[in-house]
PDB file of N, CA and C in Angstrom:
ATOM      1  N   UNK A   1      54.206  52.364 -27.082  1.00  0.00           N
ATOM      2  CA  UNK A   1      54.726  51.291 -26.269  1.00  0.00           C
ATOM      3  C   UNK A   1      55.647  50.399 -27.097  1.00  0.00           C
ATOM      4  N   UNK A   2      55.336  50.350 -28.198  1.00  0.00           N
ATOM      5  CA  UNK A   2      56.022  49.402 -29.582  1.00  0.00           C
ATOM      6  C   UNK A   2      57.345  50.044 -29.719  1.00  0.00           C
ATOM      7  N   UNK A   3      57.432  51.478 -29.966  1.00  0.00           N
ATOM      8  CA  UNK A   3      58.552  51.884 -30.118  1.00  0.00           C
ATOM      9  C   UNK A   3      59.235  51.849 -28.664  1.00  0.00           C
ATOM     10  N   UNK A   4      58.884  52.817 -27.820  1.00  0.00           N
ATOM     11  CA  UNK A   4      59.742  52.943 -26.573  1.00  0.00           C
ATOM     12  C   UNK A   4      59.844  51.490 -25.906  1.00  0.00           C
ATOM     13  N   UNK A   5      59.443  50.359 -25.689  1.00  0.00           N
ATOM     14  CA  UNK A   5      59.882  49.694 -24.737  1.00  0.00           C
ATOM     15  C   UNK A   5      60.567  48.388 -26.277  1.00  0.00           C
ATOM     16  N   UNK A   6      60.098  48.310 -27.239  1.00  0.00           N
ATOM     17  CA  UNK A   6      60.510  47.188 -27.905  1.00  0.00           C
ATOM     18  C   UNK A   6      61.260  47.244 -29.341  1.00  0.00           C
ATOM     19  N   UNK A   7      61.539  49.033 -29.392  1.00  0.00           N
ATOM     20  CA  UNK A   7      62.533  49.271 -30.449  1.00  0.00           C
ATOM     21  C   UNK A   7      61.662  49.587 -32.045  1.00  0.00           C
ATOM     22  N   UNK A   8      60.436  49.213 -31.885  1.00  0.00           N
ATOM     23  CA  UNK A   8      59.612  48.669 -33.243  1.00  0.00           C
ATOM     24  C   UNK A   8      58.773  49.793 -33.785  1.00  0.00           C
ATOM     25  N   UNK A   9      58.600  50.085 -35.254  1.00  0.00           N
ATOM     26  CA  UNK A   9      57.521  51.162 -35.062  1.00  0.00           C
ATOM     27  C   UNK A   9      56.330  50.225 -36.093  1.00  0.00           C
ATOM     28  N   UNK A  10      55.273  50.338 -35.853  1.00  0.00           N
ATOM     29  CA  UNK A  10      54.463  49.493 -36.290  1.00  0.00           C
ATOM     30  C   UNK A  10      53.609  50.355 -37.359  1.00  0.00           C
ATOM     31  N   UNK A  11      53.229  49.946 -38.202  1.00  0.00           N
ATOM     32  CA  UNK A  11      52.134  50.360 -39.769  1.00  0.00           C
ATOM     33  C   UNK A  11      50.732  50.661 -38.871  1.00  0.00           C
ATOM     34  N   UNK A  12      50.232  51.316 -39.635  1.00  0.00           N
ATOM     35  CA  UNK A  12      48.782  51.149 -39.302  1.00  0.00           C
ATOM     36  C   UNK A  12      47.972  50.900 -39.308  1.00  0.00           C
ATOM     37  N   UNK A  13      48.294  49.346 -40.419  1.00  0.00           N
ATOM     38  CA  UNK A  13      47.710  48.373 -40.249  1.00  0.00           C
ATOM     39  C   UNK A  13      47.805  47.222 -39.231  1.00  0.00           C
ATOM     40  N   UNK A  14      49.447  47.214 -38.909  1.00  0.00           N
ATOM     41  CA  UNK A  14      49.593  46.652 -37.419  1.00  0.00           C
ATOM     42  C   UNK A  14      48.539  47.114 -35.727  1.00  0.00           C
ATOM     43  N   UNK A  15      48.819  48.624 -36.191  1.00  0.00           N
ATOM     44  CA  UNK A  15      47.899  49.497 -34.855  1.00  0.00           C
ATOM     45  C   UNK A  15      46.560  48.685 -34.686  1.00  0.00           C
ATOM     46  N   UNK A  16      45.760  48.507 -35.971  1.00  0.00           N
ATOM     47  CA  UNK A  16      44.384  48.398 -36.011  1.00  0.00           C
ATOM     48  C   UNK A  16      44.485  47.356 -35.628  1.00  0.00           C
ATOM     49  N   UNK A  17      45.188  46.098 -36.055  1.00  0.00           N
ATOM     50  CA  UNK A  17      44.683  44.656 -35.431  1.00  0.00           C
ATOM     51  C   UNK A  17      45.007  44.854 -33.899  1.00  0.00           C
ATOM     52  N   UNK A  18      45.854  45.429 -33.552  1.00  0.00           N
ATOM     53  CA  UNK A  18      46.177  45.393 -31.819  1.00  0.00           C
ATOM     54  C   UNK A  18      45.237  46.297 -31.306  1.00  0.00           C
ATOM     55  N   UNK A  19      44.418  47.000 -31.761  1.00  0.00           N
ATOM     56  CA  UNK A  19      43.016  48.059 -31.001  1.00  0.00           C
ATOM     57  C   UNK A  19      42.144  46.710 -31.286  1.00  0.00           C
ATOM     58  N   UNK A  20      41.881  46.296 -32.633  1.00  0.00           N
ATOM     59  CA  UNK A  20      40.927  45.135 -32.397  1.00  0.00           C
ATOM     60  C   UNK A  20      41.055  44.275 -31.541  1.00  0.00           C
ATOM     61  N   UNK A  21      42.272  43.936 -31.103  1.00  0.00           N
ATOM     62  CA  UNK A  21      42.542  42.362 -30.031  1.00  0.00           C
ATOM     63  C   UNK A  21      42.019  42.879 -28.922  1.00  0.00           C
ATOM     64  N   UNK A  22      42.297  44.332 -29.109  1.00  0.00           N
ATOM     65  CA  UNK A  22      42.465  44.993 -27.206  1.00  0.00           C
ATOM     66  C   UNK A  22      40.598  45.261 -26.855  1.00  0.00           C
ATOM     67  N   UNK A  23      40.294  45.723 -28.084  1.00  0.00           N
ATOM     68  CA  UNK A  23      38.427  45.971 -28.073  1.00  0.00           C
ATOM     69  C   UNK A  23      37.849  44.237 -27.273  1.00  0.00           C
ATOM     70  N   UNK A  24      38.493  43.436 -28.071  1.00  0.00           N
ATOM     71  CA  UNK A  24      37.730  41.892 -27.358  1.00  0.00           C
ATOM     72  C   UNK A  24      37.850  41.816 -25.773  1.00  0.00           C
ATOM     73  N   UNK A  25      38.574  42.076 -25.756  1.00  0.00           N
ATOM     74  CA  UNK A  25      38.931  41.892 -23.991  1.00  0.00           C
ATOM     75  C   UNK A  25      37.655  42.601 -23.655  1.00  0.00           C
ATOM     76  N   UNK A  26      37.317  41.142 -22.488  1.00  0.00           N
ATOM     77  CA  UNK A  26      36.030  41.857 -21.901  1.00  0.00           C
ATOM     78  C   UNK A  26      36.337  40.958 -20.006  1.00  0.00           C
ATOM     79  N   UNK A  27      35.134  42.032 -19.600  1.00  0.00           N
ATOM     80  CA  UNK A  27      35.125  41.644 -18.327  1.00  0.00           C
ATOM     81  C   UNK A  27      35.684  42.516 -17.432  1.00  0.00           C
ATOM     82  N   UNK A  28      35.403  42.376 -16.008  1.00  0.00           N
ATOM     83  CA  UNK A  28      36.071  42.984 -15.179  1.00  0.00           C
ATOM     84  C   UNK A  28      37.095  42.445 -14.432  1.00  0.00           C
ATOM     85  N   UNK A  29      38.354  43.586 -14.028  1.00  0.00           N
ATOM     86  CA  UNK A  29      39.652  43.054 -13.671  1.00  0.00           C
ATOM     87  C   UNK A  29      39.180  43.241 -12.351  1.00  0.00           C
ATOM     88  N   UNK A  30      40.465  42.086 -12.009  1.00  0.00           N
ATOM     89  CA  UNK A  30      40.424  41.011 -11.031  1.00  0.00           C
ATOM     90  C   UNK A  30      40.808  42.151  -9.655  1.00  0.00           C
ATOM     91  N   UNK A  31      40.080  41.838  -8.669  1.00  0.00           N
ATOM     92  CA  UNK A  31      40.402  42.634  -7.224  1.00  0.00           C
ATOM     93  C   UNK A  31      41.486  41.550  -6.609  1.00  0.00           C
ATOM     94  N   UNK A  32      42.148  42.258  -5.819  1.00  0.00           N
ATOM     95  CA  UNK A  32      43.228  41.540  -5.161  1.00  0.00           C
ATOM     96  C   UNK A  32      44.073  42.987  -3.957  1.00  0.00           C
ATOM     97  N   UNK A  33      44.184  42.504  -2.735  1.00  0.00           N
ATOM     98  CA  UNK A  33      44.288  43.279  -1.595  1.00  0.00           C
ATOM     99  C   UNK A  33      45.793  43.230  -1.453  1.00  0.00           C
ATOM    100  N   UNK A  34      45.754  44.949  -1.774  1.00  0.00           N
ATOM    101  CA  UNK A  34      47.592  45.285  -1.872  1.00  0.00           C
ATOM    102  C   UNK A  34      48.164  44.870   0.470  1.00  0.00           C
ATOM    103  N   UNK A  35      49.100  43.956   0.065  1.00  0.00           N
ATOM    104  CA  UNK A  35      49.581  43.713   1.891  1.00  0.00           C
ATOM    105  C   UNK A  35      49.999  45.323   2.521  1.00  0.00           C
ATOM    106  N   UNK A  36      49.779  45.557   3.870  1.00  0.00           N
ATOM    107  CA  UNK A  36      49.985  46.070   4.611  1.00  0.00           C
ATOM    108  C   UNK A  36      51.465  46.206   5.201  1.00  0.00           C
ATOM    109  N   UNK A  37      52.486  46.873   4.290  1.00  0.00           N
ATOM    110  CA  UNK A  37      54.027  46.904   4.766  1.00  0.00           C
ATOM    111  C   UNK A  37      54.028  47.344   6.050  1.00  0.00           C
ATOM    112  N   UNK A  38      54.651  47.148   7.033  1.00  0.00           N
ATOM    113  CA  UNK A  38      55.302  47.624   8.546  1.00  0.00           C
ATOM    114  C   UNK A  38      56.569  48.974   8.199  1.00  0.00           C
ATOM    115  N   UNK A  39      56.432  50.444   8.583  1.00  0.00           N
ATOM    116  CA  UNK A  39      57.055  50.944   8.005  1.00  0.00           C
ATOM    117  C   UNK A  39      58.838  51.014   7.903  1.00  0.00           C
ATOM    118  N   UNK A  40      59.167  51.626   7.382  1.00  0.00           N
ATOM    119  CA  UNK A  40      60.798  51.865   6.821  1.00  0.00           C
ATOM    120  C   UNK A  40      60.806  52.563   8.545  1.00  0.00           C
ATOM    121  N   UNK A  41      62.689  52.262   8.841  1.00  0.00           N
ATOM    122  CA  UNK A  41      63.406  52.550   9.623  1.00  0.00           C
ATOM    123  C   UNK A  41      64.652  52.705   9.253  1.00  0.00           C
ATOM    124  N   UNK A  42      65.828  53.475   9.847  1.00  0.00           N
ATOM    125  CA  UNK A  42      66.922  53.443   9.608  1.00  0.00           C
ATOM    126  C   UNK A  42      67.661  52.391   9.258  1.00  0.00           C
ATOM    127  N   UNK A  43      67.099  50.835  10.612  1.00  0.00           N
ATOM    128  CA  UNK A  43      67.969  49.818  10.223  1.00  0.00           C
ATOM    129  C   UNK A  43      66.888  48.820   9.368  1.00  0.00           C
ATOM    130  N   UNK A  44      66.032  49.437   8.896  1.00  0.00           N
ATOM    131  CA  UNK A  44      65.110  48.018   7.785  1.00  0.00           C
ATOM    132  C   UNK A  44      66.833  48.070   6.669  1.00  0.00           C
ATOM    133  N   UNK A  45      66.594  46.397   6.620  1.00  0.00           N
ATOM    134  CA  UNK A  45      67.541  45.694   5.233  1.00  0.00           C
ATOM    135  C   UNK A  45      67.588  46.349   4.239  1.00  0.00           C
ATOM    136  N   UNK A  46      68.046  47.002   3.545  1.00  0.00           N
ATOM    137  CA  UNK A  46      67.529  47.508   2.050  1.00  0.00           C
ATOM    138  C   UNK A  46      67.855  46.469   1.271  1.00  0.00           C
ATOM    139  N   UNK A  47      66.658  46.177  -0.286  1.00  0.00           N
ATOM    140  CA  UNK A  47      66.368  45.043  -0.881  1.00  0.00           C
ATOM    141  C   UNK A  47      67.579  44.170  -1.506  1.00  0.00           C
ATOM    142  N   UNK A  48      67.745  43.158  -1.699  1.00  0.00           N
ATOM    143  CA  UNK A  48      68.586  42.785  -3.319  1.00  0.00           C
ATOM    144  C   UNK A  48      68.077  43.025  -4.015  1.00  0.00           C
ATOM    145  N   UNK A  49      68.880  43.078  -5.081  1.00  0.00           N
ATOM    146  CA  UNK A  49      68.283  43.057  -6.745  1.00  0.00           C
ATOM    147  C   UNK A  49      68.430  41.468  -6.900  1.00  0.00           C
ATOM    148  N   UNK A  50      67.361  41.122  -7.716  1.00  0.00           N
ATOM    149  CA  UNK A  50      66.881  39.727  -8.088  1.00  0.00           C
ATOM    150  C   UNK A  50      68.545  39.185  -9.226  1.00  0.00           C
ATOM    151  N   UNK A  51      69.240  40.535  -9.765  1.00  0.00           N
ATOM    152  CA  UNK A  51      70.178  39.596 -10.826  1.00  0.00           C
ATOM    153  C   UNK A  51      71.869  39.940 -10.089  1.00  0.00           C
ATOM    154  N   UNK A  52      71.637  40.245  -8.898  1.00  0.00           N
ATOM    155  CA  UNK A  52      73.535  39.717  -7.822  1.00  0.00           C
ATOM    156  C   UNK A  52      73.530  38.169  -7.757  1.00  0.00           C
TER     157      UNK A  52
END
């Protein structure tokens, strides 16, 4: 992920502290109810992009 999304290649001493940070994380992730889209049609809007 270090290399492909942020250019970086990290030691393996870098790896280990980021498995340690990631081991702490505790708990269970959060539920949340994906909305119910109305489906696609010929004339649905197609989206903007957020940067026009």
């Amino acid at each position: 992920m270090g290399r492909v999304q942020l250019g970086k290649k990290f030691t393996p001493e870098e790896n280990a502290k980021i498995v340690a940070f990631l081991k702490t994380l505790t708990g269970d992730q959060p539920s949340f109810k994906i909305p119910l889209l109305p489906p696609s049609a010929d004339n649905t809007p197609r989206p903007t992009p957020f940067d026009k």
